[in-house]
N, C-alpha and C. Protein backbone atom coordinates (compact mmCIF):
# COMPACT_ATOMS: atom_id res chain seq x y z
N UNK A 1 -11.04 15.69 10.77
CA UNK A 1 -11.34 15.45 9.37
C UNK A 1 -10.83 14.07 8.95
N UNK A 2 -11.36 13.46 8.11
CA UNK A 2 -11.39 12.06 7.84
C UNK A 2 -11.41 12.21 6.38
N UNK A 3 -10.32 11.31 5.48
CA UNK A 3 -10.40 11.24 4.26
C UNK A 3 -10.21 9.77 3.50
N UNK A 4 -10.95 9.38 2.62
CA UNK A 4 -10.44 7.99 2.63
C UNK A 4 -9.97 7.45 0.61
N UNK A 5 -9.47 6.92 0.63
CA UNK A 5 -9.19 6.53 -0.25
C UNK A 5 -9.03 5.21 -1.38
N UNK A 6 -9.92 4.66 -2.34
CA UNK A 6 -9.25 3.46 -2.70
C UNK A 6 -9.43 2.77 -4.31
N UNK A 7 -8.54 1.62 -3.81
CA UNK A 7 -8.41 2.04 -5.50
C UNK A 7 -8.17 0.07 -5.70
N UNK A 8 -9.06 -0.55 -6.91
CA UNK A 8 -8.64 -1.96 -6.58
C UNK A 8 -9.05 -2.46 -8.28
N UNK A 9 -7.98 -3.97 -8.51
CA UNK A 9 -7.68 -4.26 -9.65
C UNK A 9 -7.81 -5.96 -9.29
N UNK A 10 -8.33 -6.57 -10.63
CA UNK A 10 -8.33 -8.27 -10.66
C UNK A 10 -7.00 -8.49 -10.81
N UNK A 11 -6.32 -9.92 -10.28
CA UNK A 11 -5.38 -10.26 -10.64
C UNK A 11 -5.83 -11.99 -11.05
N UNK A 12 -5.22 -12.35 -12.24
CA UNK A 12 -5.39 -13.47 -13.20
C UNK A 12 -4.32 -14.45 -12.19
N UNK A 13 -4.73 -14.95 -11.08
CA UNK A 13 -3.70 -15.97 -9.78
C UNK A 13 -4.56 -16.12 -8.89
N UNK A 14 -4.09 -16.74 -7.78
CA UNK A 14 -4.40 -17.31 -6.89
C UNK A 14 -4.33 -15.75 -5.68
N UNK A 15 -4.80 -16.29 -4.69
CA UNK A 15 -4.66 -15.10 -3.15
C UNK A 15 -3.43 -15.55 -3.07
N UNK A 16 -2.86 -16.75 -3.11
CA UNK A 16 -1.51 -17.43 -2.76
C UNK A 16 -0.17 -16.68 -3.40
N UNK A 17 -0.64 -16.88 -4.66
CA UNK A 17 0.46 -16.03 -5.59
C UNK A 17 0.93 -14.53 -5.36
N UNK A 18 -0.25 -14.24 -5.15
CA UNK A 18 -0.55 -12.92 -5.19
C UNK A 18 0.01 -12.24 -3.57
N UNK A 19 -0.29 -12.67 -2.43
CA UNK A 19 0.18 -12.30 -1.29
C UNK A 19 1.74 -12.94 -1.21
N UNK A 20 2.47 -13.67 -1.80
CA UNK A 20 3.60 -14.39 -2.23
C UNK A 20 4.65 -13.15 -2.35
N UNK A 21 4.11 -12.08 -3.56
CA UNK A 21 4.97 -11.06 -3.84
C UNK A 21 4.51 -10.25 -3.32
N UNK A 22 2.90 -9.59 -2.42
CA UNK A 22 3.21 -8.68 -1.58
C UNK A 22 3.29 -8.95 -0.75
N UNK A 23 3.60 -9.87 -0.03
CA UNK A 23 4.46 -9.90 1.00
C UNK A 23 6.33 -9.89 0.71
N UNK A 24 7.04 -10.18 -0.03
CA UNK A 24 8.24 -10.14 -0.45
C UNK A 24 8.69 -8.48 -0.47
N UNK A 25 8.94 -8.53 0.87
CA UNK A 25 9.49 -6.97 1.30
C UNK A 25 10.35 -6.43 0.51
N UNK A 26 11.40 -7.58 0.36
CA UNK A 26 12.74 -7.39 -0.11
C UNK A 26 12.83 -6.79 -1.43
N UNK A 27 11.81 -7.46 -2.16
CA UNK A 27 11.96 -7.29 -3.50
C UNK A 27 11.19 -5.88 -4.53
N UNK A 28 10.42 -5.06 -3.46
CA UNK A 28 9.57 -4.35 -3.91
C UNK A 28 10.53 -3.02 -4.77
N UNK A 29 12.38 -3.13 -4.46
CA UNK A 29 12.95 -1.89 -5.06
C UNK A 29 12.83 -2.92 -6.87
N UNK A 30 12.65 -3.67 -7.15
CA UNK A 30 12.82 -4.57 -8.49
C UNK A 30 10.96 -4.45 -9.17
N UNK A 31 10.49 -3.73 -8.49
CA UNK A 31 9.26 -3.64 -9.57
C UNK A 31 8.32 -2.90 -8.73
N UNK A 32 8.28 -2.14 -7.79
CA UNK A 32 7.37 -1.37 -7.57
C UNK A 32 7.47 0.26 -7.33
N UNK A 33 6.35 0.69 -8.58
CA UNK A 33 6.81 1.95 -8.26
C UNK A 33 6.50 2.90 -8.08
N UNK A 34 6.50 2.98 -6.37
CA UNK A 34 5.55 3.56 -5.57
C UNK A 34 6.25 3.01 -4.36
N UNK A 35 6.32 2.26 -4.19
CA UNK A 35 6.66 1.47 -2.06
C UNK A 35 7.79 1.44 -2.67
N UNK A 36 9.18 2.03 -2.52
CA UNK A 36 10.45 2.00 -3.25
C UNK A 36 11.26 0.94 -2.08
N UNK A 37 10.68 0.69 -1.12
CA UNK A 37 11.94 0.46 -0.04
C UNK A 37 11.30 0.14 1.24
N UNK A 38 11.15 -0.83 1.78
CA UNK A 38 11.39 -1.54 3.44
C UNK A 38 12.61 -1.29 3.88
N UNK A 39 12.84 -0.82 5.18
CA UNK A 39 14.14 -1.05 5.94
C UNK A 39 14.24 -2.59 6.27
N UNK A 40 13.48 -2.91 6.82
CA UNK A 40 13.80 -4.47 7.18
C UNK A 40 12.21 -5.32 6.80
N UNK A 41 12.30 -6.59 7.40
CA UNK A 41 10.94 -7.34 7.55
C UNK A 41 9.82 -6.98 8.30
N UNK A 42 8.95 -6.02 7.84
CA UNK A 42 7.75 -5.86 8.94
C UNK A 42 7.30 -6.70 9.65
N UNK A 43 6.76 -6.54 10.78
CA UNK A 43 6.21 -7.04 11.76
C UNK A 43 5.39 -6.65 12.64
N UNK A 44 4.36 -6.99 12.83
CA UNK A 44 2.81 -6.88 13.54
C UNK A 44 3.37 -6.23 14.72
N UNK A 45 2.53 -5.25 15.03
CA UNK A 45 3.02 -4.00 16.51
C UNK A 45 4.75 -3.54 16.46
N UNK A 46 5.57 -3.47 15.29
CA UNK A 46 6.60 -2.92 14.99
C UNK A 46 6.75 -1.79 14.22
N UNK A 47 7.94 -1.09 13.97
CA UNK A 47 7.65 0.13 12.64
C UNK A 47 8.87 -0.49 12.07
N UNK A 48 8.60 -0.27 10.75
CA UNK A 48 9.62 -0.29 9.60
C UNK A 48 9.78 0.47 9.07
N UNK A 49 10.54 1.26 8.27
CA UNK A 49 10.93 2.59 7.87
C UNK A 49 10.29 2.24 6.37
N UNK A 50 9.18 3.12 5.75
CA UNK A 50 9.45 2.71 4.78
C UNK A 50 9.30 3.54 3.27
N UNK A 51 9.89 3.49 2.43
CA UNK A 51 10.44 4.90 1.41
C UNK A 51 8.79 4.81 0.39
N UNK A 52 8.64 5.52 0.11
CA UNK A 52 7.63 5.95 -0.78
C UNK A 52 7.90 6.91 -2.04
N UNK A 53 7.72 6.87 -3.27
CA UNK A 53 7.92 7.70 -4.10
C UNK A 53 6.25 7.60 -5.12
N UNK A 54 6.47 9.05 -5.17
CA UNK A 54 4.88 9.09 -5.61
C UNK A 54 4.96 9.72 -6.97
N UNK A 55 4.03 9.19 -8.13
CA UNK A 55 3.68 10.11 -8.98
C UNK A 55 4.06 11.79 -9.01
N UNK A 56 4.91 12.07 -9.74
CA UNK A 56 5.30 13.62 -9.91
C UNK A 56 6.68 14.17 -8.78
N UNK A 57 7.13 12.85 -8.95
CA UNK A 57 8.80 13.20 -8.19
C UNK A 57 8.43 13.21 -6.51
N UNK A 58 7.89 13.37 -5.78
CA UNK A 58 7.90 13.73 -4.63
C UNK A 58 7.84 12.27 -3.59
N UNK A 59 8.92 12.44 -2.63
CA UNK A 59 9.52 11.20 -1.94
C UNK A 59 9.18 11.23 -0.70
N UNK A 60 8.50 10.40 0.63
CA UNK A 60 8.66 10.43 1.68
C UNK A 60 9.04 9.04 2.70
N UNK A 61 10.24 9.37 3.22
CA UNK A 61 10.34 8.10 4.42
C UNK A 61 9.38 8.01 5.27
N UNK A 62 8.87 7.80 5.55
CA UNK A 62 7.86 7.17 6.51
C UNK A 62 8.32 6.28 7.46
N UNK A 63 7.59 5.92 9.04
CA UNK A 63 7.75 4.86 9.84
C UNK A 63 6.82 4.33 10.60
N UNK A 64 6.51 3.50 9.70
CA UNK A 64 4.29 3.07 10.03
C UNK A 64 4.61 2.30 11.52
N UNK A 65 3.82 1.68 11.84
CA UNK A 65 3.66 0.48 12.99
C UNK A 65 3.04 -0.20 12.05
N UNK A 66 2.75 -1.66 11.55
CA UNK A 66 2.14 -2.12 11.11
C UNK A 66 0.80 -3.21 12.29
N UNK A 67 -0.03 -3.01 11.85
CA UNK A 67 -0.85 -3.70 12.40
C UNK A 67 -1.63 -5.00 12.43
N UNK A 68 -1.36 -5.22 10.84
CA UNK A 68 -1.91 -6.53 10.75
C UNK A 68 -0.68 -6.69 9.79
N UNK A 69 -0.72 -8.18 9.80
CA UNK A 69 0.22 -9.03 8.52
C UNK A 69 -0.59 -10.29 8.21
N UNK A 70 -1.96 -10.34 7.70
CA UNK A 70 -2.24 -11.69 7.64
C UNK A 70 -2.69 -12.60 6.65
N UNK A 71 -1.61 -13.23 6.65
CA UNK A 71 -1.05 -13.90 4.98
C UNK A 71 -2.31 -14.36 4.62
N UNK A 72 -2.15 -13.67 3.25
CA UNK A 72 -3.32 -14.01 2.04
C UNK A 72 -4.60 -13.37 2.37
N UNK A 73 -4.43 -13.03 3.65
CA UNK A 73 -5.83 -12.09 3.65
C UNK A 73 -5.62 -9.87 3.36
N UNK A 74 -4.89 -9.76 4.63
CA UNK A 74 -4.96 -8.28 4.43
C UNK A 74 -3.00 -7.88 5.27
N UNK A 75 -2.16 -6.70 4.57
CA UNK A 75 -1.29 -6.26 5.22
C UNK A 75 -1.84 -4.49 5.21
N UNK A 76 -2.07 -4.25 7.15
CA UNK A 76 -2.38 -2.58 6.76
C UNK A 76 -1.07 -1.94 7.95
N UNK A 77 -1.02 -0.78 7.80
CA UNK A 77 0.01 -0.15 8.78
C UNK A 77 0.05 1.27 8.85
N UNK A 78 0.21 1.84 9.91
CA UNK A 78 -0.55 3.36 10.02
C UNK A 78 1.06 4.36 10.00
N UNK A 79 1.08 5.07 9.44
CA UNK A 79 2.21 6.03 9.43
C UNK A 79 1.33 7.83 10.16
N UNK A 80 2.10 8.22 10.32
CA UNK A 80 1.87 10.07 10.59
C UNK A 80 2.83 10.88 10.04
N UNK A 81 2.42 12.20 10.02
CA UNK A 81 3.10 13.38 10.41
C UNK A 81 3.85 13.90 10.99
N UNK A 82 4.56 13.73 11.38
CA UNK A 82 4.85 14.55 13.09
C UNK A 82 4.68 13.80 14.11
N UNK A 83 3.23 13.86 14.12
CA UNK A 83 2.86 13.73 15.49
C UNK A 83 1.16 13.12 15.01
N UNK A 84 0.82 12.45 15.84
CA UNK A 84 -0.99 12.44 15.65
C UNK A 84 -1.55 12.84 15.63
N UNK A 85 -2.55 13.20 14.45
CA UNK A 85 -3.84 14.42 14.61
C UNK A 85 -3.76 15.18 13.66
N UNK A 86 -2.44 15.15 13.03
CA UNK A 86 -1.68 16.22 12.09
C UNK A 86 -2.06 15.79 10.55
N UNK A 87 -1.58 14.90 10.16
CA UNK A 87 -1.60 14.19 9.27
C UNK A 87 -1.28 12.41 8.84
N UNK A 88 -2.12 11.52 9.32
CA UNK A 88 -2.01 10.33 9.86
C UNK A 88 -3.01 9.90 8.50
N UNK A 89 -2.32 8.37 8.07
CA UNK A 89 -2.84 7.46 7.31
C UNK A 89 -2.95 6.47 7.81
N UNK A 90 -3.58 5.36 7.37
CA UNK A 90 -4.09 3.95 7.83
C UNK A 90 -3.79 3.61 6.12
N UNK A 91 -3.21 2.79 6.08
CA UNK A 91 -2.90 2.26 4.53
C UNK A 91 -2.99 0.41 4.49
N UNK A 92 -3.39 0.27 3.78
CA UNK A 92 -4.29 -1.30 3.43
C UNK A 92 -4.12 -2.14 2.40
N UNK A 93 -4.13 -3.11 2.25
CA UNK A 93 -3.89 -4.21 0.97
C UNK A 93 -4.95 -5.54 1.56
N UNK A 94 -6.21 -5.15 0.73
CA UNK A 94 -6.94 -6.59 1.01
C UNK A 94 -7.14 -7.58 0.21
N UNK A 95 -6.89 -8.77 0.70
CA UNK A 95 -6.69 -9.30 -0.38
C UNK A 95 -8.19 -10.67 -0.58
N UNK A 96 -8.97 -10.67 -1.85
CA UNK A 96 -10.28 -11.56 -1.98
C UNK A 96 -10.47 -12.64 -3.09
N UNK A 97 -9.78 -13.62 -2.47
CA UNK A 97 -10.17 -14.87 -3.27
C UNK A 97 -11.78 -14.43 -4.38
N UNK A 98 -11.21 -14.58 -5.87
CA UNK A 98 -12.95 -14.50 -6.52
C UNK A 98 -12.81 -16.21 -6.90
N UNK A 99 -12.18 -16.65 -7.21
CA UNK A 99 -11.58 -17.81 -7.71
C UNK A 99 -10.53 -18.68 -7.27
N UNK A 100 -10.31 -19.71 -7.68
CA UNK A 100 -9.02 -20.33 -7.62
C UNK A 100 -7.85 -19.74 -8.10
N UNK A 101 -8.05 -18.96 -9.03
CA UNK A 101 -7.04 -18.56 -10.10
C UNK A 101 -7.33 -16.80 -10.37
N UNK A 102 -8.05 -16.34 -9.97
CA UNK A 102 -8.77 -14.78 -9.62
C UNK A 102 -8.40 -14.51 -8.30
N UNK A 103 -8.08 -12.94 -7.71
CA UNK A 103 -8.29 -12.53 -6.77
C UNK A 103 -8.16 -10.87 -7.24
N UNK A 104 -9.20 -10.32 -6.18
CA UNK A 104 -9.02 -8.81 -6.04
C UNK A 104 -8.15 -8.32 -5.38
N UNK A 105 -7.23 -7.48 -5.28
CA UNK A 105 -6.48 -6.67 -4.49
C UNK A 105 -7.36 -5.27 -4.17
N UNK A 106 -7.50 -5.35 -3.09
CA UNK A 106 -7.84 -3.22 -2.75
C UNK A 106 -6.71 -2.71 -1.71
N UNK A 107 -6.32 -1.69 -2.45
CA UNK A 107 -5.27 -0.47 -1.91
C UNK A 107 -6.41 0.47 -1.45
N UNK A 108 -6.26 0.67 -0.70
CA UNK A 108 -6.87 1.94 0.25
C UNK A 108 -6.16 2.47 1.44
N UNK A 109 -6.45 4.12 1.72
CA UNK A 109 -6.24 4.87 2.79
C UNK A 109 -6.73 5.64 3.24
N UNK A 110 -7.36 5.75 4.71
CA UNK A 110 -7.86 6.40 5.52
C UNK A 110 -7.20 7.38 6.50
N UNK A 111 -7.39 8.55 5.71
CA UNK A 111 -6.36 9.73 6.25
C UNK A 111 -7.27 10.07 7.12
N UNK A 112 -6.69 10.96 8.09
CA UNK A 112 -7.32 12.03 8.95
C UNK A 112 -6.33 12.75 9.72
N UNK A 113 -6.77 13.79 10.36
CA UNK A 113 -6.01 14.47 10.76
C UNK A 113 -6.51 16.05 10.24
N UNK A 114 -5.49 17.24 11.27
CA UNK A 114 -5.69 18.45 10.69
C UNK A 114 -5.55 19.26 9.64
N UNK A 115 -5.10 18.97 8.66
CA UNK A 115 -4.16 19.09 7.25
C UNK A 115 -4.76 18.48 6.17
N UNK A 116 -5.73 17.85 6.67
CA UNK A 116 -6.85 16.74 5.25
C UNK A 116 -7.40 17.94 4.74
N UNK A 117 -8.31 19.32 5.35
CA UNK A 117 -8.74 19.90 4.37
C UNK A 117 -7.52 20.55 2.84
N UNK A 118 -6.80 20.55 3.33
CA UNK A 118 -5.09 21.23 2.67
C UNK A 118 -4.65 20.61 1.70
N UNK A 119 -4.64 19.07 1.98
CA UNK A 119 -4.13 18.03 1.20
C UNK A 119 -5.22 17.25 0.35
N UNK A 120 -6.60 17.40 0.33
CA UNK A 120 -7.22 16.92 -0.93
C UNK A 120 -6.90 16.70 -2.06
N UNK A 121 -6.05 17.59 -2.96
CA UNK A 121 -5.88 17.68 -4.01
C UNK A 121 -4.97 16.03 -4.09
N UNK A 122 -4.04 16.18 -3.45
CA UNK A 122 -3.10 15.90 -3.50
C UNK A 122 -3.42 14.05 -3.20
N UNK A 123 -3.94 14.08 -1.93
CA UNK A 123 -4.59 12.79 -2.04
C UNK A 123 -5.71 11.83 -3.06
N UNK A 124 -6.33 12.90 -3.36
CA UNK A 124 -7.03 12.41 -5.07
C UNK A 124 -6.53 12.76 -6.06
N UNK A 125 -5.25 13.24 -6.34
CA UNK A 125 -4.40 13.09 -7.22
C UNK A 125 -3.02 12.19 -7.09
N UNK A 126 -2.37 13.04 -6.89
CA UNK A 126 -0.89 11.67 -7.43
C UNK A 126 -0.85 10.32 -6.40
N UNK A 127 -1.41 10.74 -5.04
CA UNK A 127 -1.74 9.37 -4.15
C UNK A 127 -2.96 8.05 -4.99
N UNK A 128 -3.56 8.78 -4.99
CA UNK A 128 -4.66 7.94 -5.84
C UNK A 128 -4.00 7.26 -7.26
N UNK A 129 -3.25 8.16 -7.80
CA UNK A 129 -2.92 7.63 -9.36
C UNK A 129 -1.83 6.84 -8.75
N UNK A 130 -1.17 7.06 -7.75
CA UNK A 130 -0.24 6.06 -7.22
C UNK A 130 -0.09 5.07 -6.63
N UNK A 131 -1.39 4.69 -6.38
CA UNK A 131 -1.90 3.12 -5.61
C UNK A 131 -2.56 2.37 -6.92
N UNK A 132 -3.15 3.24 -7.78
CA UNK A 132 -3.51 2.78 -9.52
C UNK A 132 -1.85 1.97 -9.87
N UNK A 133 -1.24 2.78 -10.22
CA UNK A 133 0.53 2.18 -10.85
C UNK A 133 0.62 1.41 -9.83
N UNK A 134 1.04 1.15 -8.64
CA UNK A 134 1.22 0.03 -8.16
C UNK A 134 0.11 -1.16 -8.19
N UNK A 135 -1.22 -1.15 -7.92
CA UNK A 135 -1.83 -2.14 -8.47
C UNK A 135 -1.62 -3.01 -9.76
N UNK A 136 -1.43 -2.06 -11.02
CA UNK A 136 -0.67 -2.49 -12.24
C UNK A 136 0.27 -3.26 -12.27
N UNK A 137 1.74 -2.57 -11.34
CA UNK A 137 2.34 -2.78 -11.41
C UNK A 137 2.63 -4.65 -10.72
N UNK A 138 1.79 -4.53 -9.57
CA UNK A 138 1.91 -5.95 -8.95
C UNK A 138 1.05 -7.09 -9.35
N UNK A 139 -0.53 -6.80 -10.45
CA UNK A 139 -1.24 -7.19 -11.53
C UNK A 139 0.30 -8.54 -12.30
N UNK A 140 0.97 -7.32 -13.11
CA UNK A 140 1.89 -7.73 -13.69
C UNK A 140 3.48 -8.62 -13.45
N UNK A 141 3.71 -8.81 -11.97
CA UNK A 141 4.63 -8.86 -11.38
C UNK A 141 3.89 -10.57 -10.86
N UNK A 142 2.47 -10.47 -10.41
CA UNK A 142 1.75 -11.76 -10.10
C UNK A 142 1.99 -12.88 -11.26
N UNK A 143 1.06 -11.95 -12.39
CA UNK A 143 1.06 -12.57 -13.45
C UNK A 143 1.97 -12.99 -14.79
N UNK A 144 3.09 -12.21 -14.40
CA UNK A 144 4.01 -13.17 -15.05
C UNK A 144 5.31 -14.37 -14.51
N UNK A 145 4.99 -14.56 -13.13
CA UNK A 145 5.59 -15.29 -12.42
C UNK A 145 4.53 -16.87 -12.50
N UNK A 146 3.53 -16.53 -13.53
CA UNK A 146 2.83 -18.00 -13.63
C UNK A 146 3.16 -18.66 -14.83
């Protein structure tokens, strides 16, 4: 089973600006709220531990591999369940020059696994409303650093 998800917002900046603070690992416990926490600096074919808090109290550590890091274009990185097959995401940040001073962000995730029929709700609810608040949230975090 395959589930996918996404969710995307203009930001009034540059791709520059804008991949500037999502890439700034460090700083995501100071305004994002949703990705609460990196253990360290991600890195392409590495895992980083990384904390999540979602819409309606509910918290999970996670430890993706990340797969891509590529500045100003896209950061995605796959976390699981357990184990593979179970409950596995592919999670995404693309990032699209419309302008000099415009760019789109899209948050998206491509779940799959055995547990997607189970977890619908849940993924088109507080996951979904929770890649919404962080889009906002980094909208605002872009745009007042200009």
């Amino acid at each position: 089973m395959k589930e996918q998800i996404e969710s995307q917002i203009t930001i009034n900046a540059s791709v520059e600006a804008t991949w500037a603070i999502l890439s700034d690992f460090k700083a995501y416990p100071n305004w994002s709220p949703t990705i609460a926490e990196f253990s360290d600096i991600p890195k392409v074919g590495k895992r980083t531990k990384v904390l999540l808090s979602q819409p309606g109290g509910t918290s999970i550590k996670m430890n993706p591999i990340f797969l891509k890091i590529d500045p100003n274009k896209e950061l995605r990185w796959k976390g699981r369940l357990f184990m593979n097959g179970i409950f596995d995401g592919e999670h995404y940040f693309i990032l699209k020059p419309i302008s000099e001073n415009k760019t789109v962000l899209i948050q998206g995730e491509l779940f799959s696994g055995i547990l997607i029929p189970f977890l619908k709700k849940m993924i088109h609810g507080n996951t979904k409303k929770g890649f919404d608040l962080f889009n906002e949230a980094i909208k605002d975090r872009v745009e007042s650093r200009l």
